[in-house]
Protein backbone atom coordinates (compact mmCIF):
# COMPACT_ATOMS: atom_id res chain seq x y z
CA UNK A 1 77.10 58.81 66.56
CA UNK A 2 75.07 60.36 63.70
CA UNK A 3 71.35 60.94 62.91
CA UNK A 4 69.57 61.82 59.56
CA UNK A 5 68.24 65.18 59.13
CA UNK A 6 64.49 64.67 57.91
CA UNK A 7 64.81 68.32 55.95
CA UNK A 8 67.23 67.46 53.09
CA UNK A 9 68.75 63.76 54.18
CA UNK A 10 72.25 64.45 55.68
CA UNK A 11 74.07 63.27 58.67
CA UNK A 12 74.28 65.63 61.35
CA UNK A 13 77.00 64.98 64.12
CA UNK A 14 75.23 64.96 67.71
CA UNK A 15 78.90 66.24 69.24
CA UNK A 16 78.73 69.27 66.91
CA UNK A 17 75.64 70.72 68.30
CA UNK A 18 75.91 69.42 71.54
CA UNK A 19 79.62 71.66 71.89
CA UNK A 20 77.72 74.62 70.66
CA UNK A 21 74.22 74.25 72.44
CA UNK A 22 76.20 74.12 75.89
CA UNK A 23 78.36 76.68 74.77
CA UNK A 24 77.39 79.28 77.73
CA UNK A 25 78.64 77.86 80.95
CA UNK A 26 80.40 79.15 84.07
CA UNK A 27 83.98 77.41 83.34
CA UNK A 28 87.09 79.56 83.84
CA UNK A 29 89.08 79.69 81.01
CA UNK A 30 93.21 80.37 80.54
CA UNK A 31 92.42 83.91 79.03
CA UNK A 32 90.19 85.14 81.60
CA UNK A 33 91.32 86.46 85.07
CA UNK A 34 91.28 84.09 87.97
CA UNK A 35 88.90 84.69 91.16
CA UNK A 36 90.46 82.39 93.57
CA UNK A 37 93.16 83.43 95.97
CA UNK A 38 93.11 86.80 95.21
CA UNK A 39 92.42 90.44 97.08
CA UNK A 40 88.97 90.66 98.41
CA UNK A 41 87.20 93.78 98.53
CA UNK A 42 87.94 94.81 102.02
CA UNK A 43 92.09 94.27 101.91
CA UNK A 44 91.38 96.63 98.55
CA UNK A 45 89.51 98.89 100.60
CA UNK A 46 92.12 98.48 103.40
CA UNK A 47 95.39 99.71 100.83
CA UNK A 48 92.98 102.89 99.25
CA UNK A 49 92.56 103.90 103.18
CA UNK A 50 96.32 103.63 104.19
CA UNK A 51 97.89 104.18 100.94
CA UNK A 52 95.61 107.11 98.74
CA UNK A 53 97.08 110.11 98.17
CA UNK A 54 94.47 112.31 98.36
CA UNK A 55 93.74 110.93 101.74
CA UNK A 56 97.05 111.12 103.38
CA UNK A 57 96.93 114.99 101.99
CA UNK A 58 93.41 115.25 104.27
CA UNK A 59 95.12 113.79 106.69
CA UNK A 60 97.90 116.19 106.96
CA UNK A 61 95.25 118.83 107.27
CA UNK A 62 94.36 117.35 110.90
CA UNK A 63 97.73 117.51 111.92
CA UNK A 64 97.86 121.42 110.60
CA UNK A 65 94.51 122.13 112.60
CA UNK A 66 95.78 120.22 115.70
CA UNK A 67 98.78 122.71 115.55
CA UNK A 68 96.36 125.83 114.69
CA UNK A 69 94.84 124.54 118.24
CA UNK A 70 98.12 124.67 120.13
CA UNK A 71 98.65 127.78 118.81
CA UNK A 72 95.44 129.23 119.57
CA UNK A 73 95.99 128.65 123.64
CA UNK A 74 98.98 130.08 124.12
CA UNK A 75 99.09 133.88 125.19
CA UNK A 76 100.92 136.86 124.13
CA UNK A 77 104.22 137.45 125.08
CA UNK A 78 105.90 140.00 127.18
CA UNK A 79 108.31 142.67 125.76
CA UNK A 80 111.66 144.15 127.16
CA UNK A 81 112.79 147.25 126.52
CA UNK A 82 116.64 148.12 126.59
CA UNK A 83 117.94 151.85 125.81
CA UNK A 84 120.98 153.79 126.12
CA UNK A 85 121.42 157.44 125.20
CA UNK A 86 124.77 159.35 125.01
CA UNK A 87 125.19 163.06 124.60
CA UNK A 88 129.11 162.61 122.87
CA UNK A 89 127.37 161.91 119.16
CA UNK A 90 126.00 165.36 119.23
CA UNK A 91 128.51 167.24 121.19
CA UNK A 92 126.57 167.59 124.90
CA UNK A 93 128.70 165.02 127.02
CA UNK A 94 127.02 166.09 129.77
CA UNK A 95 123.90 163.71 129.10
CA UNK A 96 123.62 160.34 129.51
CA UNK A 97 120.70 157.46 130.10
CA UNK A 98 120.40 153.79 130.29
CA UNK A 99 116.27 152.44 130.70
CA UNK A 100 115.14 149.02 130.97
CA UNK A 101 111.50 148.53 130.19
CA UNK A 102 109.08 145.78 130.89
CA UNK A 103 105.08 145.62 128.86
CA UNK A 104 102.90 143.10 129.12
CA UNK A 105 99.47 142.57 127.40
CA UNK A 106 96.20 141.52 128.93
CA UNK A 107 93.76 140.11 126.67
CA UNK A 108 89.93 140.98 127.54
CA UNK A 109 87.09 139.53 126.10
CA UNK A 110 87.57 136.37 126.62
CA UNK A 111 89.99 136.16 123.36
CA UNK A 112 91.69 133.35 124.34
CA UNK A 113 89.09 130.99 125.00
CA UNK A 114 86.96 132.03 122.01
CA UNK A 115 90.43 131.31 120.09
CA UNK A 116 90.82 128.35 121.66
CA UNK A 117 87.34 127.28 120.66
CA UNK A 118 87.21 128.00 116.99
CA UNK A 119 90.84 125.85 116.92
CA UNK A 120 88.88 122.96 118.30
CA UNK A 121 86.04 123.25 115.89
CA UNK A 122 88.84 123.32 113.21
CA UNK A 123 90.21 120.04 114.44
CA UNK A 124 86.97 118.11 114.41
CA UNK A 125 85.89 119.57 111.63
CA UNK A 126 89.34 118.44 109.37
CA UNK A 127 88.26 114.93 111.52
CA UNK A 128 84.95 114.85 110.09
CA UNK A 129 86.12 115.66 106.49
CA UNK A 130 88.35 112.94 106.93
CA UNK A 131 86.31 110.12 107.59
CA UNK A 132 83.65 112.13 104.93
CA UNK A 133 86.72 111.63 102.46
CA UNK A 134 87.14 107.85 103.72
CA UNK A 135 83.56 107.16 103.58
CA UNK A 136 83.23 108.24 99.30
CA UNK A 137 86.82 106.45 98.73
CA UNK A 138 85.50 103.00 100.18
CA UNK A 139 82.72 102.97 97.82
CA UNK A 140 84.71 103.66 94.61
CA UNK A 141 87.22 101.00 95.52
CA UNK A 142 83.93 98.81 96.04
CA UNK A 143 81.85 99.87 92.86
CA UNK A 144 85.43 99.29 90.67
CA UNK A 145 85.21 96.50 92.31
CA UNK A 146 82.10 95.43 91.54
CA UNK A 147 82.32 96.71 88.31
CA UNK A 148 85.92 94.26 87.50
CA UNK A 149 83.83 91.30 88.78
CA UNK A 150 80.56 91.58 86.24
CA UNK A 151 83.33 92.25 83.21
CA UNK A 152 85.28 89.20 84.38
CA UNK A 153 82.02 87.21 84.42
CA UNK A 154 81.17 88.25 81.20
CA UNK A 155 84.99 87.69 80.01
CA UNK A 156 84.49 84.09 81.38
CA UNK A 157 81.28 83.16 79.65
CA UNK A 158 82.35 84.86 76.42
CA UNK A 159 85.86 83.19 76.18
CA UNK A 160 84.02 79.66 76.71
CA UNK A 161 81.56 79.57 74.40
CA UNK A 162 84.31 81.22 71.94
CA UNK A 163 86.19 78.18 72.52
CA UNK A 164 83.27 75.57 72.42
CA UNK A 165 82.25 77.43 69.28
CA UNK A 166 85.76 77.28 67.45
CA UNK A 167 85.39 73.75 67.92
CA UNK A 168 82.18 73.62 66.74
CA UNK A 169 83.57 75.73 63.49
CA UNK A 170 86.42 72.76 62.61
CA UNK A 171 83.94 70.14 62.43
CA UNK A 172 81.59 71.82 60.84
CA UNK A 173 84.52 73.22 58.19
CA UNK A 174 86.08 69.15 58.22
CA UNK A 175 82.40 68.00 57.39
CA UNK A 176 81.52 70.95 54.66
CA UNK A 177 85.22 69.70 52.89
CA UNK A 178 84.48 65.90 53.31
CA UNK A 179 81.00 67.07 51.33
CA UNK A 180 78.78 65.78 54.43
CA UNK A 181 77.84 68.95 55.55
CA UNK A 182 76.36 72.42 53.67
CA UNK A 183 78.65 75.41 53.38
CA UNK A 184 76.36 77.31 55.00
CA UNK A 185 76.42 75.79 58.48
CA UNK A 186 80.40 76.30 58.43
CA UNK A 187 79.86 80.26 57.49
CA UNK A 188 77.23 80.64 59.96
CA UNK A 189 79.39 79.45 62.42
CA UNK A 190 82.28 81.81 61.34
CA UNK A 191 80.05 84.75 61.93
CA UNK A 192 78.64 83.40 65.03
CA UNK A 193 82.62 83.61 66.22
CA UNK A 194 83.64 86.27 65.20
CA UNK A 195 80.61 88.36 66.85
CA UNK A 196 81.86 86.43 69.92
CA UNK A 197 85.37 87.44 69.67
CA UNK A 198 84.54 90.89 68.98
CA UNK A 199 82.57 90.93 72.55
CA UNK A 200 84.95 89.09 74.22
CA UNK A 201 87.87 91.71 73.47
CA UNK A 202 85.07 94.57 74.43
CA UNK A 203 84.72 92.51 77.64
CA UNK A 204 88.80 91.83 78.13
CA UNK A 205 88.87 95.75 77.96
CA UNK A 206 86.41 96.49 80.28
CA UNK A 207 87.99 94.33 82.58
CA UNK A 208 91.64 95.93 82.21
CA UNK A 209 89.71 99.33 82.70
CA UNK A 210 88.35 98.60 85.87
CA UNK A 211 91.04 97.04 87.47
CA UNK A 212 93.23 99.84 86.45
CA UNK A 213 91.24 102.26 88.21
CA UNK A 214 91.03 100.10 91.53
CA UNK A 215 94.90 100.48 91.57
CA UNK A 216 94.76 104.35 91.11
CA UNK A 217 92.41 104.45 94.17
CA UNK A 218 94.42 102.32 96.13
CA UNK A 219 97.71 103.57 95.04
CA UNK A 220 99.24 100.25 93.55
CA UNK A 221 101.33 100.36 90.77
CA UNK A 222 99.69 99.92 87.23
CA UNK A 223 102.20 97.08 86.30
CA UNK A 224 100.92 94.60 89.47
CA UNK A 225 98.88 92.32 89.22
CA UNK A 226 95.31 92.24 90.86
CA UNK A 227 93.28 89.03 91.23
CA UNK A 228 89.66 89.33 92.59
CA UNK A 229 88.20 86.82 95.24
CA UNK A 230 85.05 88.25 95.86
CA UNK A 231 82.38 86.77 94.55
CA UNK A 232 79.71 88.61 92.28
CA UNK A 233 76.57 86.85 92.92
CA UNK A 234 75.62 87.88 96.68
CA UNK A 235 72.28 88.37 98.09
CA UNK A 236 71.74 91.89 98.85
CA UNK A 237 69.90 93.11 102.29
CA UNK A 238 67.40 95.46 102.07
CA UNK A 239 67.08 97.43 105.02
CA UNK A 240 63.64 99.65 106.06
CA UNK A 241 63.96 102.95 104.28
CA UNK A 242 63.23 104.78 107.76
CA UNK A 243 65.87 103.04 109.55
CA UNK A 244 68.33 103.60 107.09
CA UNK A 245 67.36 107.27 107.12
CA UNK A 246 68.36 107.56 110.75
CA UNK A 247 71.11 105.95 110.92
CA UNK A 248 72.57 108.72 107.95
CA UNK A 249 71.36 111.87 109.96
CA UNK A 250 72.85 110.51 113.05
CA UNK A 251 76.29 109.03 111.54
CA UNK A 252 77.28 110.21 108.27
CA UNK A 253 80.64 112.22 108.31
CA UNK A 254 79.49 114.73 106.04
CA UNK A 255 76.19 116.12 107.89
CA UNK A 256 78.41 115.48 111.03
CA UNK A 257 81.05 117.93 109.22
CA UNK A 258 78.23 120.48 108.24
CA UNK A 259 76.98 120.58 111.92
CA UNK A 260 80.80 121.21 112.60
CA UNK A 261 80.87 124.07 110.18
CA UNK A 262 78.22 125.47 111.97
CA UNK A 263 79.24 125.43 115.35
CA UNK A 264 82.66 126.75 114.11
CA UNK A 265 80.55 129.63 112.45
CA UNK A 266 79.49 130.38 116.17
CA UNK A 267 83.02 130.77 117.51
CA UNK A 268 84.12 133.03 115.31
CA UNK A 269 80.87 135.16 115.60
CA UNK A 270 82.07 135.09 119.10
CA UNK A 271 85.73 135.26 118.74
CA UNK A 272 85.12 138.61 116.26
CA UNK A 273 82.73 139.98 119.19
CA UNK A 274 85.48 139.31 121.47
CA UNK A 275 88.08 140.85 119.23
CA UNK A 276 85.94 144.16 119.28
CA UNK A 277 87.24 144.50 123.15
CA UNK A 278 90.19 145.69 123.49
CA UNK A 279 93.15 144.59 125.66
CA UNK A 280 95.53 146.06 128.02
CA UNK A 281 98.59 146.62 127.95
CA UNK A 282 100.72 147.48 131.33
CA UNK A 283 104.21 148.76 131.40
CA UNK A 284 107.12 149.60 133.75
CA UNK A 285 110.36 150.27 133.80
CA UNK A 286 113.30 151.53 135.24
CA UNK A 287 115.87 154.59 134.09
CA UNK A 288 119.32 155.56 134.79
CA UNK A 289 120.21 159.06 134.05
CA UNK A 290 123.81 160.88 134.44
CA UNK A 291 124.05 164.77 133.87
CA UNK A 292 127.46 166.62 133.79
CA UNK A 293 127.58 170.94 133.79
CA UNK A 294 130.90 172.00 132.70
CA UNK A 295 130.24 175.30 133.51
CA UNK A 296 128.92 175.12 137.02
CA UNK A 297 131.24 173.76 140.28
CA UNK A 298 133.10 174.40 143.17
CA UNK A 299 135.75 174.46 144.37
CA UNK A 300 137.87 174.26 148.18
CA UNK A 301 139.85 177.15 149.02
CA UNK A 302 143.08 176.23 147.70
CA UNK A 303 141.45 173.06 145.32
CA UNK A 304 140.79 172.92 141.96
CA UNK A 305 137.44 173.01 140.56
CA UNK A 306 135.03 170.24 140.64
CA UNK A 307 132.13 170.28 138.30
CA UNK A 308 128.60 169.67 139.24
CA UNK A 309 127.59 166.20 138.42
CA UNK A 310 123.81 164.99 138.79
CA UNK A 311 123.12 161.13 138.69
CA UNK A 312 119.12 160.08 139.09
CA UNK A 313 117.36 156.28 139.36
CA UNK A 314 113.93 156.44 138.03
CA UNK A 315 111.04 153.49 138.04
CA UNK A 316 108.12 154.08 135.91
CA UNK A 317 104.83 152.36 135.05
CA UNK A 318 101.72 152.85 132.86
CA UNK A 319 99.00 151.39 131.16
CA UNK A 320 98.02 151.34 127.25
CA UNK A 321 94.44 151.29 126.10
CA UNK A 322 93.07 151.30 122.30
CA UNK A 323 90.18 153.58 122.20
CA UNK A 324 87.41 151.55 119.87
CA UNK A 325 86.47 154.74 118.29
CA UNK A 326 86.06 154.52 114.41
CA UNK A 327 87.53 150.29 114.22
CA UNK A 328 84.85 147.99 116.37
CA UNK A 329 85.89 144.81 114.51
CA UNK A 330 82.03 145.90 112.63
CA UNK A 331 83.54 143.42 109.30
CA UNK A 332 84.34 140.65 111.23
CA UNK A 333 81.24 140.46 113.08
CA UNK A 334 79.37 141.11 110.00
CA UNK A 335 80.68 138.99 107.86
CA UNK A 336 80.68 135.97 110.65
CA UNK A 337 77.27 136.58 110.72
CA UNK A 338 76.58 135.89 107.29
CA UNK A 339 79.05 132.54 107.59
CA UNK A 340 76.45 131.45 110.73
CA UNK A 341 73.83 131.67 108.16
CA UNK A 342 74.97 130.14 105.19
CA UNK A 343 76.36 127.38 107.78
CA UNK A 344 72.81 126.75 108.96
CA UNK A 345 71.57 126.45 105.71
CA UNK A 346 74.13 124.25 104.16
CA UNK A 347 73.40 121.91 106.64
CA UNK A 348 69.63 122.21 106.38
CA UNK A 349 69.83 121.32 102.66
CA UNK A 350 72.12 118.83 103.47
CA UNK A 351 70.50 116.99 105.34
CA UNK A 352 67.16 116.75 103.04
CA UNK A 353 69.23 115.31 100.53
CA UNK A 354 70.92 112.80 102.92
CA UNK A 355 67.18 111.62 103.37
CA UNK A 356 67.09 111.52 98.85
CA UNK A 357 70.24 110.16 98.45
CA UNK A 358 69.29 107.52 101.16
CA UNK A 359 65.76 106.68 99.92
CA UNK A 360 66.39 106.59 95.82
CA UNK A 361 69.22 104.48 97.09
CA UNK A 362 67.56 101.77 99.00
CA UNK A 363 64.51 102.07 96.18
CA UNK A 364 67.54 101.44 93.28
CA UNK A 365 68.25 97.99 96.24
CA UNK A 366 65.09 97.36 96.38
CA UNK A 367 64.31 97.03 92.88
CA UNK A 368 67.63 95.24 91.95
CA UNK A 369 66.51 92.70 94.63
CA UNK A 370 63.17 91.72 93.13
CA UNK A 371 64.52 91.98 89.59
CA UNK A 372 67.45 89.26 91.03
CA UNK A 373 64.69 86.83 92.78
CA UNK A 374 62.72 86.86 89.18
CA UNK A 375 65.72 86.22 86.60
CA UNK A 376 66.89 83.08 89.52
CA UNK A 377 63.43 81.95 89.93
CA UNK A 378 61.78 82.70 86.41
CA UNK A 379 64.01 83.39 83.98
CA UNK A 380 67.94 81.88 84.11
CA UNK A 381 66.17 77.93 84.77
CA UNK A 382 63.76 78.54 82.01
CA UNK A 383 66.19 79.99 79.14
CA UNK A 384 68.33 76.89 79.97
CA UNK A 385 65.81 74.50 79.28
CA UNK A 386 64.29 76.72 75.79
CA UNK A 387 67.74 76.31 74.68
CA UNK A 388 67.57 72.48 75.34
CA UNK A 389 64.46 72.15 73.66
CA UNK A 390 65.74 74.32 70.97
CA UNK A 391 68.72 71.81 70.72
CA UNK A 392 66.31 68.72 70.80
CA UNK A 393 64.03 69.85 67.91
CA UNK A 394 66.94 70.58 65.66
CA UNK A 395 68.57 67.02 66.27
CA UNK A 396 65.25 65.65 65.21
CA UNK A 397 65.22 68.23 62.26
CA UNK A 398 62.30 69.99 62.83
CA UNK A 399 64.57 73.22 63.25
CA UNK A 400 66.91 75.09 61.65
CA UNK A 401 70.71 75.58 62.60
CA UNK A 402 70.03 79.22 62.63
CA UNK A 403 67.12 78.91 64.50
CA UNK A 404 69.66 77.06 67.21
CA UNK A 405 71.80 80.31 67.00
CA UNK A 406 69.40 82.63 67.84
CA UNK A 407 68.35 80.91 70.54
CA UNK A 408 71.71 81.07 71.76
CA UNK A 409 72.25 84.54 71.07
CA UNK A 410 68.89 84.78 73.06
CA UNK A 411 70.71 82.95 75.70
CA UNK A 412 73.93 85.11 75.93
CA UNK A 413 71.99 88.05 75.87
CA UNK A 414 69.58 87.20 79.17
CA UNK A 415 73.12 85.66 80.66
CA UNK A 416 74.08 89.37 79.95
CA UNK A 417 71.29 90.80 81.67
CA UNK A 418 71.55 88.64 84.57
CA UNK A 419 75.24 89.76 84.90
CA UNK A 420 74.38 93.15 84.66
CA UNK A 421 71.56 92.77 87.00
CA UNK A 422 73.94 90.94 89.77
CA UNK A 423 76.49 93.89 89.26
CA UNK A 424 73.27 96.35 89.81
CA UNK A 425 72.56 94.69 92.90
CA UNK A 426 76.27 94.96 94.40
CA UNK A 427 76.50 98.41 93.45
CA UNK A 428 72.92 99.60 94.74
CA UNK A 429 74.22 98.20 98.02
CA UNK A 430 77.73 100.50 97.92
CA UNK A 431 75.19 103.33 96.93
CA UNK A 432 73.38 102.80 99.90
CA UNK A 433 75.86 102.40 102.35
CA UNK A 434 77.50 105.61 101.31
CA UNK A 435 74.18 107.08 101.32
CA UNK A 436 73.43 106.03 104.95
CA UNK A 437 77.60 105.95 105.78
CA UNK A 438 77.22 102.76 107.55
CA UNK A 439 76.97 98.82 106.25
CA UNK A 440 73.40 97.65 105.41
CA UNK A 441 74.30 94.04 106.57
């Protein structure tokens, strides 16, 4: 079916404009990736936590402060003490000793049970680092996420109006040669494509970015293929500000770590007091001795001589004390001092901006919300229907066809927005769960 054009008297084809006035749709095309079937966000999520390396390192460290803890219990051992002396090296082979000697040291203080507890603060402390390290890995893998889905969105919309425009382009090129059409349409339309094709291979590339980095953080090789079931338009919650700080200051891992630090700092304050005491050490022991004068005997009347021979059993025992004169451990107990400190006030500061981080977050939610409610109540409905009018009055030929291409570059550029805008919303929400370390939902 054709219609005149009232401006200059030609036949314009209604299936030409119609293929490029409903060029912007939601159709999947060959060229852009497929949602369906593919790895949601939590199995992602699920591979970065068991398969990261960064994480597994962290994780080794809990299994090097469990063993630090082990150590830290067990108590000093005792020494023995073997000797033997002989008088033949140095020519008097009338001496000789054998001692067996027995110490063992007594820790004061306390030592072991301040030791014991700094170990244990080092265990939940590589614990709370840990899930601290868990906590900022699930929310990459979720804003890559996020961040694949709005380029694949935009990949989809770009590569169908690409093809509804090429198809727009041979008619309007058959018509221009069959002299029913102007030149001009057919070179507006060339431009018109090739501005799409140059955003579509922007888009392809963002795409190819962002999935690459999703398999970094979850370890996967670079060659495998990831397909994305998640959807991108989801209706974010947001939660009451107030709440959401509370929940942070009660439950994220790394105020939870700081408070750790700081209780650790007030081990080893105590540990280094402890160390300032010294122990005990107790000894015993037991000695053989054999002594032999050549020139001293007797002798029976009649007998030959026999020398005098002296053989003595000995059992000693003693205690060794260090005198704290000049070394009372002053360094240590200084300088865990100054750790206690700076431990309180890391965790001060920390947790003010816990209660930023949390607020700007659930504002940056908040206003991503609204924004969404507007562009699906006021804005996507509306820009459909200017573009149909758009359409109508140019069939009629009261418009121009470049007047029907900006108004669906207009329409491209708000579907943009509004992809933009539902990526916003998805990644406000990661930002605010890993500012409160919890779900929102």
């Amino acid at each position: 079916m054709r219609i005149p054009h009232p401006a200059h008297g030609r036949f314009i084809p209604v299936t030409v404009m119609w293929l490029v006035l409903t060029g912007i749709g939601y159709g999947q095309t060959e060229s852009a990736p497929e949602q369906g079937g593919g790895t949601t966000v939590q199995q992602l999520v699920h591979l970065a936590l068991s398969r990261n390396a960064g994480l597994l390192a962290a994780r080794e460290r809990l299994a090097e402060a469990q063993g630090l803890l082990r150590q830290a219990g067990l108590r000093p051992n005792p020494a023995v003490d073997i000797s033997f002396a002989n008088g033949d090296a140095l020519n008097s082979s009338g001496e000789r000793e054998l001692s067996v000697g027995y110490s063992h040291t007594f820790e004061l203080g306390g030592k072991r049970e301040h030791r014991v507890d700094v170990a244990q603060r080092g265990v939940e402390l590589a614990r709370s680092e840990i899930a601290n390290r868990e906590r900022l890995l699930a929310s990459e893998v979720r804003i890559r996420y996020a961040e694949a889905l709005a380029a694949i969105r935009n990949l989809r919309n770009a590569d169908e109006l690409l093809r509804l425009t090429e198809q727009s382009f041979n008619l309007a090129k058959a018509r221009a040669e069959a002299g029913e059409a102007a030149p001009l349409e057919r070179g507006l339309l060339q431009v018109e494509m090739n501005r799409i094709n140059s955003d579509r291979l922007m888009f392809a590339s963002q795409v190819e970015r962002s999935l690459l980095e999703a398999k970094l953080l979850a370890d996967l090789p670079l060659d495998q293929e990831l397909r994305l079931s998640d959807p991108l338009e989801k209706r974010p919650e947001v939660p009451e500000p107030q709440k959401a700080v509370e929940i942070a200051l009660s439950g994220r891992p790394d105020l939870a770590a700081a408070r750790v630090r700081e209780r650790l700092a007030d081990a080893e304050l105590q540990l280094a007091r402890s160390d300032a005491t010294p122990d005990i050490v107790a000894r015993g022991g037991y000695s053989h001795v054999q002594s032999r004068f050549d020139q001293l005997g007797f002798s029976q009347p009649g007998g030959s001589l026999v020398l005098l021979r002296d053989k003595d059993n000995m059992i000693t025992g003693g205690i060794s004390i260090l005198l704290p004169f000049a070394n009372r451990n002053q360094g240590n107990i200084d300088a865990a001092i100054a750790r206690q400190r700076a431990a309180r006030l890391e965790r001060e500061s920390l947790e003010r901006m816990v209660r930023q981080e949390v607020l700007v977050a659930s504002s940056r939610l908040g206003a991503a919300s609204g924004a969404l409610e507007l562009f699906n109540s006021g804005v996507i409905g509306q820009s459909q229907e200017n573009l149909q009018i758009v359409r109508g009055a140019y069939d009629l030929g009261e418009l121009r066809l470049l007047d029907v291409i900006q108004e669906q570059r207009r329409q491209i550029e708000i579907q943009r927005a509004y992809t933009d805008l539902l990526r916003e919303a998805l990644v406000a929400t990661v930002e605010l769960e890993r500012a409160v370390g919890a779900p929102v939902r």
